[in-house]
Protein backbone atom coordinates (compact mmCIF):
# COMPACT_ATOMS: atom_id res chain seq x y z
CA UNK A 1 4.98 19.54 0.26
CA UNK A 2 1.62 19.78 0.73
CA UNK A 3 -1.21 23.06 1.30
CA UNK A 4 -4.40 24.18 2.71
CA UNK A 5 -5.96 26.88 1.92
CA UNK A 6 -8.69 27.90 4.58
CA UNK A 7 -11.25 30.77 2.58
CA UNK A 8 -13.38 32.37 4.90
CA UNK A 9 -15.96 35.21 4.04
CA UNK A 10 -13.27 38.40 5.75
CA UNK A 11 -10.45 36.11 5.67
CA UNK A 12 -7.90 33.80 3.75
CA UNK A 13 -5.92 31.61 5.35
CA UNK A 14 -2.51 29.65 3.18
CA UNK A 15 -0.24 26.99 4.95
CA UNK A 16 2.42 24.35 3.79
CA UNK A 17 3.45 21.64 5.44
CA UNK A 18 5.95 18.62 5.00
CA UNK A 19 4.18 14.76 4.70
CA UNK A 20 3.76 15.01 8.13
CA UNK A 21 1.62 17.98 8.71
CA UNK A 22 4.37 20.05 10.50
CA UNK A 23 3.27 23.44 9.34
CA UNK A 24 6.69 25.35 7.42
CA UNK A 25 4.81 28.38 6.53
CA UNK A 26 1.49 30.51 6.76
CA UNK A 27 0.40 33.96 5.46
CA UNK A 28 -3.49 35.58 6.23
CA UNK A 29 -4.76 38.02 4.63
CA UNK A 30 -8.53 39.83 3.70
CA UNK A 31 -11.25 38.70 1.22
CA UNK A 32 -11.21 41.48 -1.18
CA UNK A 33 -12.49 40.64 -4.50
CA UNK A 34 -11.79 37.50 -6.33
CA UNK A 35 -8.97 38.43 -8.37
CA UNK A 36 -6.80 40.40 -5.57
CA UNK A 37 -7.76 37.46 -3.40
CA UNK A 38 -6.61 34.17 -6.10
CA UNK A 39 -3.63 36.56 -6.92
CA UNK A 40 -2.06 36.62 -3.23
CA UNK A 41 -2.96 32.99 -3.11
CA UNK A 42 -1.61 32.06 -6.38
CA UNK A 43 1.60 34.26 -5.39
CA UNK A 44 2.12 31.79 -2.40
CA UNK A 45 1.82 28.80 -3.22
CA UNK A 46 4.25 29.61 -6.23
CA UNK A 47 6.96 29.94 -3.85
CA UNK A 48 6.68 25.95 -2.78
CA UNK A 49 6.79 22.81 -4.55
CA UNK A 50 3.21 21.56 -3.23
CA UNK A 51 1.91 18.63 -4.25
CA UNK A 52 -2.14 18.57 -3.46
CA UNK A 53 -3.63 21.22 -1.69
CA UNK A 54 -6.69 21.17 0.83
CA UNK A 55 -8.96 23.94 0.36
CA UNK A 56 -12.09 25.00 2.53
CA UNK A 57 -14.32 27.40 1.17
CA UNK A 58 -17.12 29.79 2.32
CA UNK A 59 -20.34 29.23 0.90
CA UNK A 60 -22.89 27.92 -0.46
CA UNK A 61 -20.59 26.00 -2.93
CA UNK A 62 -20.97 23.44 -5.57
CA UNK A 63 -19.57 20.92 -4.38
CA UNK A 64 -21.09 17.50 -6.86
CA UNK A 65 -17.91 16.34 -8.80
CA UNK A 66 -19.20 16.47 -12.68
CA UNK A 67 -21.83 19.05 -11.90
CA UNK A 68 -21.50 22.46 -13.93
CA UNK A 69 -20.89 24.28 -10.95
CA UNK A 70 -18.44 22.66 -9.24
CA UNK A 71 -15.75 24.28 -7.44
CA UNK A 72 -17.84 27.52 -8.02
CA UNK A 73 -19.11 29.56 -4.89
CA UNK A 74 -22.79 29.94 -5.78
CA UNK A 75 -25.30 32.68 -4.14
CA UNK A 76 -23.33 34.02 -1.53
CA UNK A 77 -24.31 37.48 -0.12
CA UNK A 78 -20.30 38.70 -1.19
CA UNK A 79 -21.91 39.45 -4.84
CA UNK A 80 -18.16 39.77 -6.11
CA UNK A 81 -17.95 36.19 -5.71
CA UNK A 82 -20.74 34.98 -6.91
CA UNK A 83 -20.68 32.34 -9.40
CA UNK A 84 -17.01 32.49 -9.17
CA UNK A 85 -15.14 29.73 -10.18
CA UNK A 86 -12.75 29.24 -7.38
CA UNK A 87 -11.29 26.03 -8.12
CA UNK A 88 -10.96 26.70 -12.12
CA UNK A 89 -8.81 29.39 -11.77
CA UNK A 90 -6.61 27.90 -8.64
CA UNK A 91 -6.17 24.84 -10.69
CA UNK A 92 -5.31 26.79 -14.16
CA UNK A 93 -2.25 28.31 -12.37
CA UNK A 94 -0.93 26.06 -9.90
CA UNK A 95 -1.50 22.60 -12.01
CA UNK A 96 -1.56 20.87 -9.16
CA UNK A 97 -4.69 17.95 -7.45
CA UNK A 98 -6.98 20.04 -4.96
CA UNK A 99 -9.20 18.35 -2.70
CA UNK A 100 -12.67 21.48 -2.88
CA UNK A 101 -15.18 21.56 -0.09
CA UNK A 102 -16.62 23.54 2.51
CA UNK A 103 -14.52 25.62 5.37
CA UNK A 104 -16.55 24.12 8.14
CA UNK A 105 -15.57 20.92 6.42
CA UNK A 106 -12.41 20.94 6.53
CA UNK A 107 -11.97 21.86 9.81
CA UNK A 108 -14.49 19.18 10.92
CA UNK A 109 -11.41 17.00 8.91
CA UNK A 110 -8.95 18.32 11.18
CA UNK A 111 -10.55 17.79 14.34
CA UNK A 112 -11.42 14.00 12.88
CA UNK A 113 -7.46 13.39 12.10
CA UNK A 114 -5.72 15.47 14.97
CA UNK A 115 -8.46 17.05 17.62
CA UNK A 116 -11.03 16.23 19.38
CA UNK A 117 -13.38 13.43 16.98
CA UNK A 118 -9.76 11.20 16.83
CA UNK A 119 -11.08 8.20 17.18
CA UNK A 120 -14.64 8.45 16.12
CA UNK A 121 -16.45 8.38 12.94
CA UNK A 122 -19.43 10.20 12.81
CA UNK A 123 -19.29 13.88 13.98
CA UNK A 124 -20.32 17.01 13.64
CA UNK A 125 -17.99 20.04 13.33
CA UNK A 126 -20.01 23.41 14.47
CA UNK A 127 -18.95 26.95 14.09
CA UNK A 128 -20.81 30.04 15.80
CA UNK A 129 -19.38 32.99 14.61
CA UNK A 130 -19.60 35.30 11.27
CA UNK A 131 -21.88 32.96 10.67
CA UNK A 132 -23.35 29.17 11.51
CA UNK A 133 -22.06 25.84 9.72
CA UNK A 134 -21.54 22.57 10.20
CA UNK A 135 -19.09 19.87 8.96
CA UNK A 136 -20.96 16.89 8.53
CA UNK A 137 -18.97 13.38 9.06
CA UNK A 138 -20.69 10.22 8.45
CA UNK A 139 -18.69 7.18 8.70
CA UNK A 140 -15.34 9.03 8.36
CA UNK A 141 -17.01 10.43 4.97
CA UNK A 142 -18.25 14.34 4.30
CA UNK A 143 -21.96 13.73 3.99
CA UNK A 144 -23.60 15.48 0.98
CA UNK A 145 -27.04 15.02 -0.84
CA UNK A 146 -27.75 17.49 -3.38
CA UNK A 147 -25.23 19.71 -1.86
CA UNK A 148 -23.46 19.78 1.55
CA UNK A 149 -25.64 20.85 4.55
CA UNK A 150 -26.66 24.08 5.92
CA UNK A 151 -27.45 23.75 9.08
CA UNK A 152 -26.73 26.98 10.37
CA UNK A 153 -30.33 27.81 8.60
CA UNK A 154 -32.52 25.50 10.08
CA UNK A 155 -35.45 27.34 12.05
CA UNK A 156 -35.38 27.70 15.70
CA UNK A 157 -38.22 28.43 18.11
CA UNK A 158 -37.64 31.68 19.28
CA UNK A 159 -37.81 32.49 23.02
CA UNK A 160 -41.13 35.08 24.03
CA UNK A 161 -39.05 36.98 25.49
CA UNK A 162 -36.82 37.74 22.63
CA UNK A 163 -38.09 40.21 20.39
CA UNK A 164 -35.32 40.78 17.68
CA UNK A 165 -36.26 40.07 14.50
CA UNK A 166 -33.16 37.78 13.06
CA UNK A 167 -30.01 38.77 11.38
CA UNK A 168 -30.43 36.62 8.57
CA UNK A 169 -31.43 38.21 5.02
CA UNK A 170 -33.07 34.91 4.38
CA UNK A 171 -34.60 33.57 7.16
CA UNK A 172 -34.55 35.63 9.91
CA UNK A 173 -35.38 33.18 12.79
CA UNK A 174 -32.80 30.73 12.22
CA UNK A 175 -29.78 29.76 13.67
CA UNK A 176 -27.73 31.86 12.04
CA UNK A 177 -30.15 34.64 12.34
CA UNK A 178 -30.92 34.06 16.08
CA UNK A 179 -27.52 32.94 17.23
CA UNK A 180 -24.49 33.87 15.01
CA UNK A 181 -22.07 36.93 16.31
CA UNK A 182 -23.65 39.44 14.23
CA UNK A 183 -27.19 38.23 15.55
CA UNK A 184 -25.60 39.03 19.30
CA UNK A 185 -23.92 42.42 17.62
CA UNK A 186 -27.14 43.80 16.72
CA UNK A 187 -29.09 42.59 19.72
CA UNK A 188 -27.15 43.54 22.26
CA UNK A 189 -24.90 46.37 20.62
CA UNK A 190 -21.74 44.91 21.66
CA UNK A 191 -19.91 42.25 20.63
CA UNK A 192 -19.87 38.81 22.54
CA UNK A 193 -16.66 39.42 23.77
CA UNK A 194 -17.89 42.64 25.84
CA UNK A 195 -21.04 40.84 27.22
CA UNK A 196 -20.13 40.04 30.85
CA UNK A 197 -20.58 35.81 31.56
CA UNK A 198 -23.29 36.05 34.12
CA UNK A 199 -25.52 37.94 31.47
CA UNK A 200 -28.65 36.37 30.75
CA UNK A 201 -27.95 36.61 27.01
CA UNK A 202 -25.93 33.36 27.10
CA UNK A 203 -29.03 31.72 28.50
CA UNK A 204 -30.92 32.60 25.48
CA UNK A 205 -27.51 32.05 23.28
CA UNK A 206 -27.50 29.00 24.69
CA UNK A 207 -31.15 27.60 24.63
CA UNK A 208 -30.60 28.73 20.64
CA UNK A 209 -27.21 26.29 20.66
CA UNK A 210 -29.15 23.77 22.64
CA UNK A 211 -32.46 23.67 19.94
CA UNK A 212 -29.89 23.09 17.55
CA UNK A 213 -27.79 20.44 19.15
CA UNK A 214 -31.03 18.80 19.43
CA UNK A 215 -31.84 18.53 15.71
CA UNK A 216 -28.88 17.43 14.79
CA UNK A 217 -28.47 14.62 17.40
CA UNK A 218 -31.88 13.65 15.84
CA UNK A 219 -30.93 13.77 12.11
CA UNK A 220 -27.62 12.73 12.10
CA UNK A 221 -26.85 10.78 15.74
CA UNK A 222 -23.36 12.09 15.70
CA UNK A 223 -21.19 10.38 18.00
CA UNK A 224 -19.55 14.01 19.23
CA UNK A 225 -20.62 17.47 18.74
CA UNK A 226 -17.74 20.06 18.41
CA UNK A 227 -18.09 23.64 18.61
CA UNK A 228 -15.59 26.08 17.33
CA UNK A 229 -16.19 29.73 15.93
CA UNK A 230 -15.06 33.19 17.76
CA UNK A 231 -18.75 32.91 20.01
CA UNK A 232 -17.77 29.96 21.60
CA UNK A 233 -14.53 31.85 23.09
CA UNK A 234 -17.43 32.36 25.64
CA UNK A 235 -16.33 28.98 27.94
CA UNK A 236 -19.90 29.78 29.89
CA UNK A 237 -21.68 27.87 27.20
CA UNK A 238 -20.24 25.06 27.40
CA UNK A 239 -22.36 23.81 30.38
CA UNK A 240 -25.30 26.15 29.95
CA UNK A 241 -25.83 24.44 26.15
CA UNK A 242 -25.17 20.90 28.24
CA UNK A 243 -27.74 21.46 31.20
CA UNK A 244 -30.48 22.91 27.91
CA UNK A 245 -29.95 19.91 25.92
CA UNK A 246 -30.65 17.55 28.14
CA UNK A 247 -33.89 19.18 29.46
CA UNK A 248 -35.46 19.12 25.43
CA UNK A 249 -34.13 15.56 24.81
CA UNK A 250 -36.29 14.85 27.86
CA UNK A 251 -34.31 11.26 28.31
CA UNK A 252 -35.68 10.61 24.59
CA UNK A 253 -31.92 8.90 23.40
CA UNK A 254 -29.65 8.13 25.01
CA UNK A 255 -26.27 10.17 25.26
CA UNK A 256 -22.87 9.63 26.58
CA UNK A 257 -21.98 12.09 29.35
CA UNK A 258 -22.23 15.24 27.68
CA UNK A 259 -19.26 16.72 28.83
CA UNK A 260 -17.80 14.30 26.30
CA UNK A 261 -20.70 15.10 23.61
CA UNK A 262 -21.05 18.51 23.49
CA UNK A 263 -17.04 19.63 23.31
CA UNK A 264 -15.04 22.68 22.28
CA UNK A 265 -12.62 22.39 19.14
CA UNK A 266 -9.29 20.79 19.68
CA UNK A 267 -7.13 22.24 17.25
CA UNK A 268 -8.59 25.65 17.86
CA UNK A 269 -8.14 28.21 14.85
CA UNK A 270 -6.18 25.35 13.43
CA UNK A 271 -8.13 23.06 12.97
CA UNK A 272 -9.41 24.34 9.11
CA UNK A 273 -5.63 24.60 8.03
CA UNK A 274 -4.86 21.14 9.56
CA UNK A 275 -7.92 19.56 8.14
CA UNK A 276 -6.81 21.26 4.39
CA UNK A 277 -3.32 19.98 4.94
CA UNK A 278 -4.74 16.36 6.02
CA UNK A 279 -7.21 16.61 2.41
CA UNK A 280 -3.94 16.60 0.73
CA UNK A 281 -2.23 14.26 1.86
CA UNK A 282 -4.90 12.21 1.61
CA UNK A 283 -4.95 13.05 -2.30
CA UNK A 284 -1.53 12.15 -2.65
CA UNK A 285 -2.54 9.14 -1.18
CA UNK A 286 -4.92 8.48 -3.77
CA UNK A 287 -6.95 7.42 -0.22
């Protein structure tokens, strides 16, 4: 059998699955600290005869094979999990291969295998929620350099007419600052799923989503961007972040039709667990 484990920043997600990614069970539950968390995980995974499991984590991580910190989470603003080394202690109890990288990662995996990037090799996977990330795939490979990416902290240029200051401890005006659910939460004083469509919020939202799509067809000249993350629930962005990027690109590259560019997630919430599951098997592989 194989497992994913999908660790986000409020949540854990566990799955197993047979060799052919049909899902058997799944249990969720909240980050707490470190060792409740690793203890429920442990707990599960006990009950199955995995073989390799797939696991996404919240970051920033270490994520250089041979490199002191690997399979540690490294300065996250959780300061229980700090320097924690996640993989270490999964591996010390469950004695079984795991395949360690990022949670936007492995969901940028799952959409490559089973959602919407089948097909393709170079994509980006990104999430607007909690938080901003990006899964980064470069010829059907995770691209790292000294780390993986964090593109979710690249600086925007913020509109005039938007005058909060950025909900980002470290950088205020960027993505993740301008753009993420919390920087909507504190802006607006509701949460994106109260904001009525027609509310010129998602024009700023989306000229934010838009500056970004831009970069990132510039630095990486994905073949497909794919957005997943509780903000993009909001369908209304879709063609507002469409209609924005093609008035900066300013006919500078050229794109397929962006309806088939800029596209929501596939797999939906699935698509870290499938990913994780898909990591696995490819360990067993020995792909």
């Amino acid at each position: 059998m194989l497992g994913a484990i999908e660790a986000g920043g409020t949540k854990f997600v566990c799955a197993v699955s047979d060799e052919q990614i049909n899902i058997v069970d799944t249990v969720k539950f909240a980050t707490t600290t470190p060792a409740e968390t690793l203890q429920k995980v442990i707990a599960f995974f006990k009950r199955y005869p995995v073989t390799a499991i797939g696991i996404g984590s919240f970051g920033p991580i270490g994520v250089k094979a041979g490199q002191a910190d690997f399979g540690h989470i490294l300065n996250t603003p959780k300061l229980a999990w700090q320097n924690f080394d996640f993989l270490g202690v999964l591996k010390a109890q469950l004695q079984v291969p795991c395949y360690w990288t990022t949670d936007v990662n492995i969901a940028a995996y799952g959409e490559l295998q089973a959602g919407a990037a089948q097909g393709l090799s170079n994509v980006v996977y990104l999430t607007i929620g909690t938080g901003i990330g990006a899964g980064v795939i470069v010829a059907k490979k995770f691209y790292y350099g000294l780390s993986h990416t964090e593109v979710g902290h690249v600086l925007l240029q913020q509109q005039p007419s938007d005058h909060f200051s950025g909900s980002c401890p470290y950088h205020q005006g960027c993505a993740e600052g301008l753009a993420s659910g919390p920087a909507i939460e504190q802006r607006c004083h509701k949460k994106a799923a109260q904001i009525p469509a027609d509310n010129p919020l998602w024009q700023l939202e989306a000229d934010y989503l838009a500056q970004l799509c831009h970069n990132i067809t510039l630095m990486f000249v994905p073949e497909r961007i794919i957005f997943g993350g509780g903000v993009m629930h909001q369908k209304q962005l879709f063609p507002l972040i469409r209609k924005q990027l093609t008035a900066k690109m300013n006919h500078y590259v050229s794109l397929p039709p962006l309806d088939q560019y800029i596209v929501p997630v596939g797999l939906g919430d699935q698509a870290g667990i499938i990913g994780g599951l898909y990591l696995a098997k490819k360990l067993v592989n020995a792909e």
